[in-house]
N, C-alpha and C. Protein backbone atom coordinates (compact mmCIF):
# COMPACT_ATOMS: atom_id res chain seq x y z
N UNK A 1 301.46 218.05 184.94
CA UNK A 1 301.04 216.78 184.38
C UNK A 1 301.46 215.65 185.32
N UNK A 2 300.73 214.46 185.60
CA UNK A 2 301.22 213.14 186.04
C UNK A 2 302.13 212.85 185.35
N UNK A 3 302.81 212.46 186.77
CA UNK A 3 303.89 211.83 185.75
C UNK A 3 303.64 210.17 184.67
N UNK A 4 304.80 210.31 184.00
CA UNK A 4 304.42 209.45 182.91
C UNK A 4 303.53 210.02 181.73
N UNK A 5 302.84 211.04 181.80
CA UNK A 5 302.29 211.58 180.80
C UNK A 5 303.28 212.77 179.83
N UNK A 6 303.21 213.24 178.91
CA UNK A 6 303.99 214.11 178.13
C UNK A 6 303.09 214.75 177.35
N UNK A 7 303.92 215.83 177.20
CA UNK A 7 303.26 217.27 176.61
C UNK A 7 303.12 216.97 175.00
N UNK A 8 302.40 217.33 173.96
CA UNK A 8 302.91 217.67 172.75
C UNK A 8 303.89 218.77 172.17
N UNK A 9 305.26 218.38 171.83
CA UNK A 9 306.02 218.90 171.28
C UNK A 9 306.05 219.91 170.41
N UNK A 10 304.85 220.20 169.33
CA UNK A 10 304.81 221.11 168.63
C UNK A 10 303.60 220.93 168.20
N UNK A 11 302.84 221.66 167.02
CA UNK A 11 301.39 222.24 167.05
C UNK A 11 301.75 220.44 166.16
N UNK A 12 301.63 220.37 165.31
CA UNK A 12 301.57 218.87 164.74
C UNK A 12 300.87 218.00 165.77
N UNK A 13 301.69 217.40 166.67
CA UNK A 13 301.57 216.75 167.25
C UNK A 13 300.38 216.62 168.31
N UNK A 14 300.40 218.22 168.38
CA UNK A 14 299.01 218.61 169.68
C UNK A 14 297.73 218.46 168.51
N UNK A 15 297.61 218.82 167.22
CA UNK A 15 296.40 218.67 166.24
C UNK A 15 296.34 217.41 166.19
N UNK A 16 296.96 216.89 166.09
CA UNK A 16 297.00 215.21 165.70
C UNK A 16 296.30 214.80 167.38
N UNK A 17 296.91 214.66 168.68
CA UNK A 17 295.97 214.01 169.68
C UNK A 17 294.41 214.68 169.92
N UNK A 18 294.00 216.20 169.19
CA UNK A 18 293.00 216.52 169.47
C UNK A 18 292.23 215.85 168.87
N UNK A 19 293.39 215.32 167.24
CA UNK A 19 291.79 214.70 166.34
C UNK A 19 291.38 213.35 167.09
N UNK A 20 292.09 212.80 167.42
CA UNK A 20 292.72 211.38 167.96
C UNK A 20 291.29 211.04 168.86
N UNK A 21 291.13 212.02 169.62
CA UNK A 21 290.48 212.34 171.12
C UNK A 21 288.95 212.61 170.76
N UNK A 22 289.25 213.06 169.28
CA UNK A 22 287.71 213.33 168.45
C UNK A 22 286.99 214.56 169.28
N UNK A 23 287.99 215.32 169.49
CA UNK A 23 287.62 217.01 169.49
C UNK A 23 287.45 218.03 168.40
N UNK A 24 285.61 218.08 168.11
CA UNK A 24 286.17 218.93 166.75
C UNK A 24 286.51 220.19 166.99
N UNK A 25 286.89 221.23 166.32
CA UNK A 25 286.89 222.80 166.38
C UNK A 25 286.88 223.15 164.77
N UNK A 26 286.74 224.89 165.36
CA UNK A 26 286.27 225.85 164.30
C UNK A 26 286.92 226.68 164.46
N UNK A 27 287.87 226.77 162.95
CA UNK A 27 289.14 227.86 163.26
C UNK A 27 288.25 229.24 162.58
N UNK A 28 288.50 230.16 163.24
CA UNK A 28 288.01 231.59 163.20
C UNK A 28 289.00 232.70 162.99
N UNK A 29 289.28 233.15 161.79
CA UNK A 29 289.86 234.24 161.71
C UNK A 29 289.20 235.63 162.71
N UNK A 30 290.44 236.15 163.76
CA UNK A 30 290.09 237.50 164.24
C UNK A 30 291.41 238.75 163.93
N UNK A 31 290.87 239.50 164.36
CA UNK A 31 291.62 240.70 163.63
C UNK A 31 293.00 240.75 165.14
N UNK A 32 294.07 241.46 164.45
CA UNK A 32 295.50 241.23 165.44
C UNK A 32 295.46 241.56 167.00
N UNK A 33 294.34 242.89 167.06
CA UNK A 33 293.99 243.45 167.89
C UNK A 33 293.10 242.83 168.92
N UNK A 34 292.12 242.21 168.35
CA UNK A 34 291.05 241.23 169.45
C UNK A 34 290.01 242.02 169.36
N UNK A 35 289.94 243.58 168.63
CA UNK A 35 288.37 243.55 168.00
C UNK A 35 287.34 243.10 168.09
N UNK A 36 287.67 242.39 166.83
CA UNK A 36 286.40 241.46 166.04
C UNK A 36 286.63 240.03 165.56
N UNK A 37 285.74 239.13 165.82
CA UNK A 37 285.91 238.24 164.85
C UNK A 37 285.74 238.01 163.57
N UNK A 38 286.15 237.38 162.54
CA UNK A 38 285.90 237.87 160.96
C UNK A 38 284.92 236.50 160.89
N UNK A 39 283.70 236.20 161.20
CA UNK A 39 282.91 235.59 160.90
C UNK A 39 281.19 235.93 160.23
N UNK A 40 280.22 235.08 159.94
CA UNK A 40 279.01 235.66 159.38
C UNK A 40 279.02 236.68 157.97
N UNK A 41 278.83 237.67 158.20
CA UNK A 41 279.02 238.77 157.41
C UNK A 41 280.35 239.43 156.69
N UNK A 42 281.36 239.31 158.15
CA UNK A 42 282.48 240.22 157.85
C UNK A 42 283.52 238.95 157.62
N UNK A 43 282.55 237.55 157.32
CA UNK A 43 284.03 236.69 156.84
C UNK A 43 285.23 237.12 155.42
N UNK A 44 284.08 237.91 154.53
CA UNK A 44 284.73 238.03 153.28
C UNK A 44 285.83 239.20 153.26
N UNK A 45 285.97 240.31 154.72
CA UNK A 45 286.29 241.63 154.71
C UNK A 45 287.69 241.09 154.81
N UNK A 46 288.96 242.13 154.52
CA UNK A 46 290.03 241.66 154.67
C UNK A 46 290.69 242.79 155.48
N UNK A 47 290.01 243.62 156.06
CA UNK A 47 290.78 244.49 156.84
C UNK A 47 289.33 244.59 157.81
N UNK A 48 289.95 244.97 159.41
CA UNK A 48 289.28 244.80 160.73
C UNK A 48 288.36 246.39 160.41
N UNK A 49 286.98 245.98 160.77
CA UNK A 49 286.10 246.51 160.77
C UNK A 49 285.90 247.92 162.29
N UNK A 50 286.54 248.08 162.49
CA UNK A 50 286.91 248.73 163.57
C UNK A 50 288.01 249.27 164.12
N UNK A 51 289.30 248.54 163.91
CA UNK A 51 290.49 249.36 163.95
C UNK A 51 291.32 249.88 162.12
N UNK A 52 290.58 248.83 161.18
CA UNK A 52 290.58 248.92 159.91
C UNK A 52 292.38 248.93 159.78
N UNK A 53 293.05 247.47 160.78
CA UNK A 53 293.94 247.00 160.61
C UNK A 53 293.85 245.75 159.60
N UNK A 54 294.83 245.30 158.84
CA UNK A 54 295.33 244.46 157.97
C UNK A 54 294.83 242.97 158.48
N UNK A 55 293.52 241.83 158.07
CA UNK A 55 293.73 240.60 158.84
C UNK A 55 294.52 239.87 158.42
N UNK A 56 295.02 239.92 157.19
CA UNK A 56 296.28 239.26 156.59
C UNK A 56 297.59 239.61 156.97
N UNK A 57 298.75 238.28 157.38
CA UNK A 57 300.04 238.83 157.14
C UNK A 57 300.72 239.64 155.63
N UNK A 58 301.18 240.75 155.96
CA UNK A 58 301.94 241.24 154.81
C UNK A 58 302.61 240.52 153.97
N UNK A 59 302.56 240.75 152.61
CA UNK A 59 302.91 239.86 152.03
C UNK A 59 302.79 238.02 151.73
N UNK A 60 301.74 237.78 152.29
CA UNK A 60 301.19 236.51 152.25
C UNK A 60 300.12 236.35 151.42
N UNK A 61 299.72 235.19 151.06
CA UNK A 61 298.62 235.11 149.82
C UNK A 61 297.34 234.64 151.17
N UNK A 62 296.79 235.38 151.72
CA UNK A 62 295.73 234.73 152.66
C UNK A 62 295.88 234.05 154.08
N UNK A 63 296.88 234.41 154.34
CA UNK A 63 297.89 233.48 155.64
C UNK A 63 296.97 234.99 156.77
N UNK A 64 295.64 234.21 157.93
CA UNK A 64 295.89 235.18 158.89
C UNK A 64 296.67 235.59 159.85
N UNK A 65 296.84 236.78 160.35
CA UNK A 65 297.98 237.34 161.60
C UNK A 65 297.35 236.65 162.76
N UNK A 66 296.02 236.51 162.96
CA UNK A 66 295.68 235.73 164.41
C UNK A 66 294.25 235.11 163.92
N UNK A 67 294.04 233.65 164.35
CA UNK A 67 293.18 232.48 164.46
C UNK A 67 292.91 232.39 165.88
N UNK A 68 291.30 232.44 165.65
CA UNK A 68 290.89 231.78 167.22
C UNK A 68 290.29 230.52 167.10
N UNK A 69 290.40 229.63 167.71
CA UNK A 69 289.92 228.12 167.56
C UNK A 69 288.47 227.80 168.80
N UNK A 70 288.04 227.26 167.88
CA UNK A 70 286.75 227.15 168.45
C UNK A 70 286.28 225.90 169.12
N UNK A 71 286.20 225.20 170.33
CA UNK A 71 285.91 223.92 170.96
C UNK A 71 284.38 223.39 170.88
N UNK A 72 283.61 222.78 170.33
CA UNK A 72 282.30 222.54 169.77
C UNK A 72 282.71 221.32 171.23
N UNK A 73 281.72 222.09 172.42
CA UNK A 73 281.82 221.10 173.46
C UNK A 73 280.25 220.36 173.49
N UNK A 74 279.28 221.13 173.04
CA UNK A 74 277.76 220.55 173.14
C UNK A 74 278.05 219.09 172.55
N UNK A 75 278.27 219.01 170.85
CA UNK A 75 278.04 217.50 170.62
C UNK A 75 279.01 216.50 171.33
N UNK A 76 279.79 216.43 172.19
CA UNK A 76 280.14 215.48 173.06
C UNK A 76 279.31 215.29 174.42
N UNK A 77 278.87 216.33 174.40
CA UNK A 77 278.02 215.56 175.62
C UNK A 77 276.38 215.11 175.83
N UNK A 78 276.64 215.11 174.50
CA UNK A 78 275.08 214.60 173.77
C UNK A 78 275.22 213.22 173.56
């Protein structure tokens, strides 16, 4: 980084300058493994369609084990 510039400290802070910056995204549940993504069809499935691992943390009410975030770069440069 230039100097004089600074990092974000923790995910808070980094969500907060993305909104800031008016970057949208699309959080995407995928399975732990890197599989599949749980979107379209297999949004409602709760176990990976292919390794038919767990997409939920254990013991959590709906909390996924891994999110992929999605950068919607077309409408900015429209």
């Amino acid at each position: 980084m230039p100097k004089g510039n600074k990092m974000p400290t923790n995910v808070y802070e980094a969500l907060n300058l993305i909104k800031a910056l008016g970057l949208n995204y699309d959080s995407i549940h995928a399975c732990p493994n890197g599989c599949v993504l749980f979107r379209n069809t297999s949004r409602g499935s709760k176990v990976c369609l292919k390794c038919n691992n767990n997409k939920f943390v254990d013991g959590s009410h709906g909390v996924p084990q891994k999110v992929f975030c999605h950068f919607l770069v077309i409408p900015k440069l429209i």
